[in-house]
PDB file of N, CA and C in Angstrom:
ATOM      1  N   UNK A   1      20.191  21.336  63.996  1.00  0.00           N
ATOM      2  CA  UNK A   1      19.059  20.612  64.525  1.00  0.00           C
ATOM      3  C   UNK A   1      19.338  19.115  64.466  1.00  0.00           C
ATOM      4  N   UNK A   2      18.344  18.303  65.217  1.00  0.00           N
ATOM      5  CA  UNK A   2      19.144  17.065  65.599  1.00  0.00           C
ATOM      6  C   UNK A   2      18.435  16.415  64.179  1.00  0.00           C
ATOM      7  N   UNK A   3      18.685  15.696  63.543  1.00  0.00           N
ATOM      8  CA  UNK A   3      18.226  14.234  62.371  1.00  0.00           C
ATOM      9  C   UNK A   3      18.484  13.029  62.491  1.00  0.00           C
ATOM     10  N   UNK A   4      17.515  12.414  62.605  1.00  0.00           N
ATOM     11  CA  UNK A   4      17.401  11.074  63.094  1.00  0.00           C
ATOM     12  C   UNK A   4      16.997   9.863  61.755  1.00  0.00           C
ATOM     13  N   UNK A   5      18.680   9.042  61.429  1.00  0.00           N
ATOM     14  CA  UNK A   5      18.555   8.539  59.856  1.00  0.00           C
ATOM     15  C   UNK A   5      18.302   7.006  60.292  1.00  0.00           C
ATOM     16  N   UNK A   6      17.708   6.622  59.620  1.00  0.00           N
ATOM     17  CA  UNK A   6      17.189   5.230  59.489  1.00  0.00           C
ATOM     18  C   UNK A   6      18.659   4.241  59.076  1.00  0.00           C
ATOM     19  N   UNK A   7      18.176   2.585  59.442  1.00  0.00           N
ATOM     20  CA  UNK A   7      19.303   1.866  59.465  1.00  0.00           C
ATOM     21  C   UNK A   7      19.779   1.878  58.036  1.00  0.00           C
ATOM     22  N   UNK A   8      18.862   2.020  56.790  1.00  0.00           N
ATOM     23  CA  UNK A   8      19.704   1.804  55.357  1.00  0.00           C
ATOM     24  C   UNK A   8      20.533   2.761  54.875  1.00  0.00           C
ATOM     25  N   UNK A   9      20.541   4.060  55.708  1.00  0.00           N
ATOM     26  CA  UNK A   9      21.646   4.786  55.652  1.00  0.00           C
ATOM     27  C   UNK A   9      22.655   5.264  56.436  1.00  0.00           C
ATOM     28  N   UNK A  10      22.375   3.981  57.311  1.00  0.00           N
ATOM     29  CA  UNK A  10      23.717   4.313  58.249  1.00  0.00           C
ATOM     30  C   UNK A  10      25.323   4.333  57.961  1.00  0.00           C
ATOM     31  N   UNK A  11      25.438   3.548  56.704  1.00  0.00           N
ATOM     32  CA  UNK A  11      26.238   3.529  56.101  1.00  0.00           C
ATOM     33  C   UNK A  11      27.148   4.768  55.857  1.00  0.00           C
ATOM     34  N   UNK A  12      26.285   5.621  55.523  1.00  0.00           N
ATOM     35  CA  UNK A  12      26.950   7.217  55.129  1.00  0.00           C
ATOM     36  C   UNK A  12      26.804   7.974  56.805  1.00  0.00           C
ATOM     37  N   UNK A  13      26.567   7.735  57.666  1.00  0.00           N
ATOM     38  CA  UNK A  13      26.644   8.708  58.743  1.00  0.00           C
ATOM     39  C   UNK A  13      26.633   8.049  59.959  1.00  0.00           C
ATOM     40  N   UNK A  14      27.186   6.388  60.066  1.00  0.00           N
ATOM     41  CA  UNK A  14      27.791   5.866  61.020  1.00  0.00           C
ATOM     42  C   UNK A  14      26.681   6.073  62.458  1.00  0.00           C
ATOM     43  N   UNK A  15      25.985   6.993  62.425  1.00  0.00           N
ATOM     44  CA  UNK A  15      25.028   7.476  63.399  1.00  0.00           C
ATOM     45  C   UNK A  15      24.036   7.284  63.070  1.00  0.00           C
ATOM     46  N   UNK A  16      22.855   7.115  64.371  1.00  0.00           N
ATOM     47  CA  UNK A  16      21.622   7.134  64.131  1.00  0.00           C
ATOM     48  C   UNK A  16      20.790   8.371  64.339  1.00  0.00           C
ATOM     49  N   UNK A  17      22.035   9.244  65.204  1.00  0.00           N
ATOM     50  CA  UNK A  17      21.184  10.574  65.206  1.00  0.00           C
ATOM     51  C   UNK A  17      22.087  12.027  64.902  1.00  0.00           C
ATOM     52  N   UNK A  18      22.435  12.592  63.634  1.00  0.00           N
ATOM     53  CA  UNK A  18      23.470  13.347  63.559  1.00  0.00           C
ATOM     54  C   UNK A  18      22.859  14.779  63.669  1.00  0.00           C
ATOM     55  N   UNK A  19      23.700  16.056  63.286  1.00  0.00           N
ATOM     56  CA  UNK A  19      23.199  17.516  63.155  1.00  0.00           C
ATOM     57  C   UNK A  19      23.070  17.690  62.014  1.00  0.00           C
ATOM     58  N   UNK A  20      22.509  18.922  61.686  1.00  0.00           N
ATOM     59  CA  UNK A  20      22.515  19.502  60.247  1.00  0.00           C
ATOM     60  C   UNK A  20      21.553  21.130  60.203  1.00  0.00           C
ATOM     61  N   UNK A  21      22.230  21.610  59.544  1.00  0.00           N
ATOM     62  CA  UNK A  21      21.480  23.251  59.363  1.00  0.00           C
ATOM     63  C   UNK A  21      20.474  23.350  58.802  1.00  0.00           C
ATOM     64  N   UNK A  22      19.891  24.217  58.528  1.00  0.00           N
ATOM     65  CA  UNK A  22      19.054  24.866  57.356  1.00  0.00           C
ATOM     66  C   UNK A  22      17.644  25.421  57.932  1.00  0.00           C
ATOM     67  N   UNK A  23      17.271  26.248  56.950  1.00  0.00           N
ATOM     68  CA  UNK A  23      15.814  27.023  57.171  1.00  0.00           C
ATOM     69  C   UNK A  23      14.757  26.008  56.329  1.00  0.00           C
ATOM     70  N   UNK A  24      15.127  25.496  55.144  1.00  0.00           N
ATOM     71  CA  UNK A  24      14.128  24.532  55.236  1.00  0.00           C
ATOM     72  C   UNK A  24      14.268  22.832  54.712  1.00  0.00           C
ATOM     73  N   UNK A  25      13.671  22.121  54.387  1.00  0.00           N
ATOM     74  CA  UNK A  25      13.984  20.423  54.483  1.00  0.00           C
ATOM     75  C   UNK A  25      15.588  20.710  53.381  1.00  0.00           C
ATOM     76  N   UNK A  26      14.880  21.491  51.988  1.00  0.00           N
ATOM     77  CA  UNK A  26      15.622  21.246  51.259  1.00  0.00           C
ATOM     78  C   UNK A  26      17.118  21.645  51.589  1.00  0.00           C
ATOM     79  N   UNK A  27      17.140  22.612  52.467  1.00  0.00           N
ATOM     80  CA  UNK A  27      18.940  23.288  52.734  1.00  0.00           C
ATOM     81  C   UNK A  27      19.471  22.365  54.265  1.00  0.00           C
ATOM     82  N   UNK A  28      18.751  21.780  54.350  1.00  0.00           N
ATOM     83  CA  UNK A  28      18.787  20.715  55.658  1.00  0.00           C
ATOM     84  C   UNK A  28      19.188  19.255  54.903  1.00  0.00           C
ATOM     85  N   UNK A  29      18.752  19.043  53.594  1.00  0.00           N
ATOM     86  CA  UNK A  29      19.304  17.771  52.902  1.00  0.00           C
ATOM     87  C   UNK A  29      20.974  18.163  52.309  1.00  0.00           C
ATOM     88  N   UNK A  30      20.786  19.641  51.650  1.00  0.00           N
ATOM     89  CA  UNK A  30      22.354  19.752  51.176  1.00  0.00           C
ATOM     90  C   UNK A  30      23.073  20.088  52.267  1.00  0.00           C
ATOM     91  N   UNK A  31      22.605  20.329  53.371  1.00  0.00           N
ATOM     92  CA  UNK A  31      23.614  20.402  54.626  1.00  0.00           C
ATOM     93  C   UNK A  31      24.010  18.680  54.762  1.00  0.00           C
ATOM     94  N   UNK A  32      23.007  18.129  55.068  1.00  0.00           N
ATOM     95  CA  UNK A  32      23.720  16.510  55.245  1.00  0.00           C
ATOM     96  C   UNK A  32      24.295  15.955  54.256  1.00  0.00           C
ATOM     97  N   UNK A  33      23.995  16.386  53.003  1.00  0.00           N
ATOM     98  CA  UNK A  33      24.642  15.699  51.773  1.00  0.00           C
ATOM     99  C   UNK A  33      26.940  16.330  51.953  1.00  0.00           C
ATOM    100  N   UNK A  34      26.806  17.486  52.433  1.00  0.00           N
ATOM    101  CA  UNK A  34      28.100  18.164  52.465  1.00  0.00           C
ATOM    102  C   UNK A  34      29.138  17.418  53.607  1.00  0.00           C
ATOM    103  N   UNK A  35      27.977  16.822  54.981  1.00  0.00           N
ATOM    104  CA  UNK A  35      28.671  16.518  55.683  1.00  0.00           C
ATOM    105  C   UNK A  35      28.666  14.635  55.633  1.00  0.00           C
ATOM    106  N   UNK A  36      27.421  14.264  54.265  1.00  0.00           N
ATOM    107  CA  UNK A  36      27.812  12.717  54.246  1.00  0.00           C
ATOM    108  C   UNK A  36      27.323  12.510  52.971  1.00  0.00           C
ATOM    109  N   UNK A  37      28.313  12.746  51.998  1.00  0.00           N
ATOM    110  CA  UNK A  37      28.228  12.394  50.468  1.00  0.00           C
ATOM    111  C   UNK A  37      27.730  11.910  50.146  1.00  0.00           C
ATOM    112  N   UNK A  38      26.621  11.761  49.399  1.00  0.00           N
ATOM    113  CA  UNK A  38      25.658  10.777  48.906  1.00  0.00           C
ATOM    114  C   UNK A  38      24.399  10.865  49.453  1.00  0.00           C
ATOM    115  N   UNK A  39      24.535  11.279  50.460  1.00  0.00           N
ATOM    116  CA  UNK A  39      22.925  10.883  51.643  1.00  0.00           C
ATOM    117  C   UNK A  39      21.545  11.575  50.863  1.00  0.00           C
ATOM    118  N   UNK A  40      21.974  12.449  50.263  1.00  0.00           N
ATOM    119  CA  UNK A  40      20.666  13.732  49.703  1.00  0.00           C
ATOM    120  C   UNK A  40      20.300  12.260  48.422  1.00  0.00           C
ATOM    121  N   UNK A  41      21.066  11.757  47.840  1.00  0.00           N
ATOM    122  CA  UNK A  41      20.493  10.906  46.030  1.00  0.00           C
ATOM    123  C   UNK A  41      19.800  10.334  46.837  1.00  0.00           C
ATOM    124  N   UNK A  42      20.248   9.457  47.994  1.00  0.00           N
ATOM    125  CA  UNK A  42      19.322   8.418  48.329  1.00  0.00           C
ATOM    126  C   UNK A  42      17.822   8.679  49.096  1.00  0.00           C
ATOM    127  N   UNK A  43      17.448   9.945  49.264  1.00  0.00           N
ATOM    128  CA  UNK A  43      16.284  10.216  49.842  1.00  0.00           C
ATOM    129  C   UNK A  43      15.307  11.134  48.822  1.00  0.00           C
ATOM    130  N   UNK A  44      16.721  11.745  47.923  1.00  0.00           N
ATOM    131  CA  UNK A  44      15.893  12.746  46.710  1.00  0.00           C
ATOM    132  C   UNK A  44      15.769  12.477  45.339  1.00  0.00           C
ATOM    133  N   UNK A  45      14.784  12.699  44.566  1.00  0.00           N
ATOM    134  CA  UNK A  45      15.685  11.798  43.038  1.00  0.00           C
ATOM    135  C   UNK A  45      15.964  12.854  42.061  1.00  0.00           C
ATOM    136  N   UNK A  46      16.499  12.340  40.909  1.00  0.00           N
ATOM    137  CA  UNK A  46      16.793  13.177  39.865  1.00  0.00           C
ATOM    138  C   UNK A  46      16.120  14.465  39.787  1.00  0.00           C
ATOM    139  N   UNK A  47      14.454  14.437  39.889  1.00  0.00           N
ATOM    140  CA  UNK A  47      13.642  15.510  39.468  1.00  0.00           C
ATOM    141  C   UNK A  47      13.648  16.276  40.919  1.00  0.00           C
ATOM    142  N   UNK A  48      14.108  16.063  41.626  1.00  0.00           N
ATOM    143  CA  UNK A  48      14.326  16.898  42.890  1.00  0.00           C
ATOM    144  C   UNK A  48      12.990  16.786  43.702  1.00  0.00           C
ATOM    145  N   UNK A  49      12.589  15.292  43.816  1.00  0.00           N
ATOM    146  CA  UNK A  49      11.348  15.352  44.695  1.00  0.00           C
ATOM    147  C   UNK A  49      12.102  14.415  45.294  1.00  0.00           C
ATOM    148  N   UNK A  50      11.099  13.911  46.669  1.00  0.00           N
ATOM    149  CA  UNK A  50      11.063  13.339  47.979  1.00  0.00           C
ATOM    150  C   UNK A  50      10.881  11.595  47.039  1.00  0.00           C
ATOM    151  N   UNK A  51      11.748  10.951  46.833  1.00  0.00           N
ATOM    152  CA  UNK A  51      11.618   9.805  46.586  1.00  0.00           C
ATOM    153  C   UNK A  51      10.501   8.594  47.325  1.00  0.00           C
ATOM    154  N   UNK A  52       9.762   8.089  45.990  1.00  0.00           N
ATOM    155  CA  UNK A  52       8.337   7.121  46.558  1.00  0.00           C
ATOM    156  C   UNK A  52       8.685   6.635  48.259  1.00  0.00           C
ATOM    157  N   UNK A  53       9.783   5.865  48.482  1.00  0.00           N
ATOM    158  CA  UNK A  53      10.079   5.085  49.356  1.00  0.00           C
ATOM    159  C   UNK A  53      10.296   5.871  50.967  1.00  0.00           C
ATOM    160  N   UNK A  54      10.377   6.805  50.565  1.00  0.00           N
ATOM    161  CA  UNK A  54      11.173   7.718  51.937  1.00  0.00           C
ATOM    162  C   UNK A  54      10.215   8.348  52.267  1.00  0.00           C
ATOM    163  N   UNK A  55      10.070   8.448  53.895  1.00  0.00           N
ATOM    164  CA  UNK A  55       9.265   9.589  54.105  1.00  0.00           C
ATOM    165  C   UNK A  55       9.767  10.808  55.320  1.00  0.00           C
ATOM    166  N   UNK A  56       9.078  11.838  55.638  1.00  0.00           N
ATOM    167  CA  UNK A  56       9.794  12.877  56.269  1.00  0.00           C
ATOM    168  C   UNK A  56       9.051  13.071  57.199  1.00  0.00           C
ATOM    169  N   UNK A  57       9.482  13.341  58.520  1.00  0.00           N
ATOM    170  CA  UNK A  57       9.129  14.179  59.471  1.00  0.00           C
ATOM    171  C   UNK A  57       9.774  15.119  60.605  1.00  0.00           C
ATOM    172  N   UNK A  58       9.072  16.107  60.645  1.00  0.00           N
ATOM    173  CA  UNK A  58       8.989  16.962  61.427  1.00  0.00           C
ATOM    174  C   UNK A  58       8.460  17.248  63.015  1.00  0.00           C
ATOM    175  N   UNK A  59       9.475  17.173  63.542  1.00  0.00           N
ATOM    176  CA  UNK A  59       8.724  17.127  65.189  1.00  0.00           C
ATOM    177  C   UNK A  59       7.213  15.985  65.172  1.00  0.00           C
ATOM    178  N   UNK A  60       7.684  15.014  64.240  1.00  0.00           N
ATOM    179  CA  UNK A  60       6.695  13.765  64.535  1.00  0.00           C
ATOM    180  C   UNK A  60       5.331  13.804  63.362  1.00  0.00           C
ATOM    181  N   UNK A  61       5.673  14.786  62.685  1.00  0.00           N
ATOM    182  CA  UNK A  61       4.705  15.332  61.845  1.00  0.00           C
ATOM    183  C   UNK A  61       4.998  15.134  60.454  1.00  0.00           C
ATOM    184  N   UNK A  62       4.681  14.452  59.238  1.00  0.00           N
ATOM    185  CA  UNK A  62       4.963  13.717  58.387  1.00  0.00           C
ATOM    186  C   UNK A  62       4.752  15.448  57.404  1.00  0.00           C
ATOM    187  N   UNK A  63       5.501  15.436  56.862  1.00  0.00           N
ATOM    188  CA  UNK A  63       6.274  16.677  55.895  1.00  0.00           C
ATOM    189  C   UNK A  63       5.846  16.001  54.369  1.00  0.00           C
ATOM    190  N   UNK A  64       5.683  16.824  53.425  1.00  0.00           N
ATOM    191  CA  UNK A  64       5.317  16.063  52.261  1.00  0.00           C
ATOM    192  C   UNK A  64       6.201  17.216  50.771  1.00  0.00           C
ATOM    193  N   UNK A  65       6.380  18.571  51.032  1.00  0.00           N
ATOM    194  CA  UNK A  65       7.478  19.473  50.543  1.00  0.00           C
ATOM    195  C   UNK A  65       8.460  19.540  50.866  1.00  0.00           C
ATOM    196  N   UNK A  66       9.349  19.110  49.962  1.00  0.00           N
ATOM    197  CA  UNK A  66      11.167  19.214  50.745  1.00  0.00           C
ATOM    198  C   UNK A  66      11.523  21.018  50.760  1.00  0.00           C
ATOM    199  N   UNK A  67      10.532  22.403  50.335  1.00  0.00           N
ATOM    200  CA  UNK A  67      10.592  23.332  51.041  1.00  0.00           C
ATOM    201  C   UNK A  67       9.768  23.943  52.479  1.00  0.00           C
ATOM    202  N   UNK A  68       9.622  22.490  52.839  1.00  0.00           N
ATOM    203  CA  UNK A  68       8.896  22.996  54.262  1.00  0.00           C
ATOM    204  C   UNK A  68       9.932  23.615  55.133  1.00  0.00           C
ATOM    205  N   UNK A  69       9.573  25.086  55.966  1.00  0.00           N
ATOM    206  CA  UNK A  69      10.634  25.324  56.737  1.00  0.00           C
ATOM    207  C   UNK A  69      10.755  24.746  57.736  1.00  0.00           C
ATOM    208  N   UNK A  70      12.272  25.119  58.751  1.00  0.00           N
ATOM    209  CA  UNK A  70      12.242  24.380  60.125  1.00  0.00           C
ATOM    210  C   UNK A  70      13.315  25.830  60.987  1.00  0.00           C
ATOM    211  N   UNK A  71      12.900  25.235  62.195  1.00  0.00           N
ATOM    212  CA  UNK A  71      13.305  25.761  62.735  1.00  0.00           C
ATOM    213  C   UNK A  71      14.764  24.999  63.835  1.00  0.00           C
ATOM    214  N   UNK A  72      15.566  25.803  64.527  1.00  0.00           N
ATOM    215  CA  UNK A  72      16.402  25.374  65.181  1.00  0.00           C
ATOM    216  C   UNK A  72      16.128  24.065  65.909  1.00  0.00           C
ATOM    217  N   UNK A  73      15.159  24.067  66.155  1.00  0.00           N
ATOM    218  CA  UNK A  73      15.016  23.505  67.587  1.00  0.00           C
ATOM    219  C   UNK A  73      14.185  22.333  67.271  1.00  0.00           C
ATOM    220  N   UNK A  74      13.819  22.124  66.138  1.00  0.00           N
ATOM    221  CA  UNK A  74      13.503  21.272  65.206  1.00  0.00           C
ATOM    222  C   UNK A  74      14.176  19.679  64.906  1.00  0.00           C
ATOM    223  N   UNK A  75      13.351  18.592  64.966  1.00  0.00           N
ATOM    224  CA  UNK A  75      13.870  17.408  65.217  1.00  0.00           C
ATOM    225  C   UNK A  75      13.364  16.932  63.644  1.00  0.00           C
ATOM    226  N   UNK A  76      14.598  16.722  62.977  1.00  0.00           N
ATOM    227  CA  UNK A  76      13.557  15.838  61.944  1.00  0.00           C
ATOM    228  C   UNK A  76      14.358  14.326  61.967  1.00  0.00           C
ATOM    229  N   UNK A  77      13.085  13.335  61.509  1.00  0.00           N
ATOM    230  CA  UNK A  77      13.136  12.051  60.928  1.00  0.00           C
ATOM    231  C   UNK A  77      12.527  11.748  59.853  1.00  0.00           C
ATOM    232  N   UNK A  78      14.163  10.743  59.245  1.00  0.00           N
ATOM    233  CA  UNK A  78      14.178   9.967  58.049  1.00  0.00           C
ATOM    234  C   UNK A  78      13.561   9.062  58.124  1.00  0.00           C
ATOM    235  N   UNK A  79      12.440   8.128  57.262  1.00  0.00           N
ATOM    236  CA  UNK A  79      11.775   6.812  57.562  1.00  0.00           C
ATOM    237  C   UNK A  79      12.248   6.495  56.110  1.00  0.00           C
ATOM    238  N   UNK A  80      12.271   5.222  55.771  1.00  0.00           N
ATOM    239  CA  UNK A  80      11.965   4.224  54.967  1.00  0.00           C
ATOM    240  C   UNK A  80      11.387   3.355  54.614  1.00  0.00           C
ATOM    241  N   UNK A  81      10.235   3.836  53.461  1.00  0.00           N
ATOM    242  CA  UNK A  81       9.309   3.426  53.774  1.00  0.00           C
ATOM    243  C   UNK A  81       9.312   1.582  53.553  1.00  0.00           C
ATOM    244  N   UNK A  82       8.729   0.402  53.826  1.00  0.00           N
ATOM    245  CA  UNK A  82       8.562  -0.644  53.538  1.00  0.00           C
ATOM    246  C   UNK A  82       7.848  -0.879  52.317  1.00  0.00           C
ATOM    247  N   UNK A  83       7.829  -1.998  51.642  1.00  0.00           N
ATOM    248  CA  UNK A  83       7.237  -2.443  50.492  1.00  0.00           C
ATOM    249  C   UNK A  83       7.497  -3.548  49.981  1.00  0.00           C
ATOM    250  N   UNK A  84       6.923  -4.657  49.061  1.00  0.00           N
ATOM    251  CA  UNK A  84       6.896  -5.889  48.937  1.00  0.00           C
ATOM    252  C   UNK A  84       5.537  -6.365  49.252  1.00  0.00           C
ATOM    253  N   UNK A  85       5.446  -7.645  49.584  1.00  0.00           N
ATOM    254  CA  UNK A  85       4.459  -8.743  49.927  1.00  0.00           C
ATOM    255  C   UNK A  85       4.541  -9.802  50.406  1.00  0.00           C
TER     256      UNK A  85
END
């Protein structure tokens, strides 16, 4: 399915819009983590949740469980979220 990563991690996937497998967010993050090392720490944290800053969506639809399923045909986007003053 197509994934669409924001500019602070372009670093790890050179692209703004790459592929990746899985039935749900979470086997869709270790799919991108396999094909761009690192990418899963920076969106997931230690305790295995969806880090404050990041957010998820689904066919445009803001996801809040990294076991939400997906399907093939399924578009997800990475955001980051802003913060400061």
């Amino acid at each position: 399915m197509k994934v669409l990563i924001p500019s602070p991690l372009l670093s790890y996937t050179r692209n703004r819009e790459v592929t990746a497998e899985g039935a749900t967010l979470r086997e869709l993050l270790a799919d991108l983590d396999k094909r761009f090392p690192g990418i899963r720490f920076r969106v997931i944290d230690e305790q295995d949740r969806m880090r404050a800053h990041m957010r998820f969506f689904v066919n445009e639809v803001q996801v809040f469980d990294i076991d939400h399923g997906l399907r093939g045909t399924d578009t997800v986007c990475l955001i980051q979220a802003l913060s400061g003053g």
